[in-house]
Protein backbone atom coordinates (compact mmCIF):
# COMPACT_ATOMS: atom_id res chain seq x y z
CA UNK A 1 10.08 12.09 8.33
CA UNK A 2 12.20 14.89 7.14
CA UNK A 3 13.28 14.80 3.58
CA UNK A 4 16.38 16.51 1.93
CA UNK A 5 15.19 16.19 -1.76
CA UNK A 6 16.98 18.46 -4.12
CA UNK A 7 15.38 19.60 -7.58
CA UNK A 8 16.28 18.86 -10.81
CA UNK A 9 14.90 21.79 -13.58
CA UNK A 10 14.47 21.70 -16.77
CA UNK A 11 15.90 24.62 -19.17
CA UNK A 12 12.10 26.52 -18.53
CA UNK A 13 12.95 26.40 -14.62
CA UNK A 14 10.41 23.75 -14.45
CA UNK A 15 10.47 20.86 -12.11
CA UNK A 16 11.37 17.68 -13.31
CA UNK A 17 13.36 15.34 -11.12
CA UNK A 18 14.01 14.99 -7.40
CA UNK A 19 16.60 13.46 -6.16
CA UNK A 20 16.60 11.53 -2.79
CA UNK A 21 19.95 10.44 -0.11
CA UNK A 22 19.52 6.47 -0.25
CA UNK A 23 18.21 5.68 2.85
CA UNK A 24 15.24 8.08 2.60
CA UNK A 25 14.40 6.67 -0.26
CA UNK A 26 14.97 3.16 1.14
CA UNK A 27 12.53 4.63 4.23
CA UNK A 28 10.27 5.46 1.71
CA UNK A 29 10.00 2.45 -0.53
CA UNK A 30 9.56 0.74 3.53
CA UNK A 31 6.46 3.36 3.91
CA UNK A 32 5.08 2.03 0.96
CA UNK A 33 5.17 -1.55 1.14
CA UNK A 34 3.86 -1.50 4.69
CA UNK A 35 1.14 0.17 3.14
CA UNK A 36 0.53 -2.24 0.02
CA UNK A 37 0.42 -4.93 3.29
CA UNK A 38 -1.85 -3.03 5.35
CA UNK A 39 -4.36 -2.66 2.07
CA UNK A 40 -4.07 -6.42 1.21
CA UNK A 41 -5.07 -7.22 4.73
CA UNK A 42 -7.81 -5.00 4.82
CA UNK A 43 -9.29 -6.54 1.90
CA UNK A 44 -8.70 -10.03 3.05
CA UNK A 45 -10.81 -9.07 6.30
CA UNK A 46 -13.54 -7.78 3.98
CA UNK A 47 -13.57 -10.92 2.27
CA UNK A 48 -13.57 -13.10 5.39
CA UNK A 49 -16.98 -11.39 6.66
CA UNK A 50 -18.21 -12.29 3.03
CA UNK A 51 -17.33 -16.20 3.82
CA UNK A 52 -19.83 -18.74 5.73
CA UNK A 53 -18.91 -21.99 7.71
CA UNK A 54 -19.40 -25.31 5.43
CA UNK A 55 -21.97 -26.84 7.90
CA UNK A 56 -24.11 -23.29 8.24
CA UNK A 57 -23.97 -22.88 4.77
CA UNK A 58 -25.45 -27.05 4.91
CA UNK A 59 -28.27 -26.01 7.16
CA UNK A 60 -29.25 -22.50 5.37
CA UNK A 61 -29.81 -24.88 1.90
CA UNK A 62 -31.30 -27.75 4.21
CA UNK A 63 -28.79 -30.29 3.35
């Protein structure tokens, strides 16, 4: 994705702000939340390899 940001400088010619056209921005805030999605799934797959089945777990503690 292209961006058209433009600068904002402070009085010492500094960076300080950018500024965005809406729907990049809107794009972006997309990129990001697909992202926080893709992380949350990943982490709920590592947590489903951590899980056992109720009537394995039964038989590992001989119940």
């Amino acid at each position: 994705m292209e961006l058209n940001e433009k600068y904002i400088f402070d009085n010492k010619g500094n960076k300080e702000s950018v500024v965005l056209p809406y729907n990049q921005y809107l794009k972006i805030l997309e990129i990001i939340e697909d992202n926080e999605d893709i992380q949350d799934y990943l982490q709920f797959l590592k947590k489903e390899e951590e899980l056992v089945n109720y009537d394995e777990a039964m038989k590992e503690l001989d119940l």
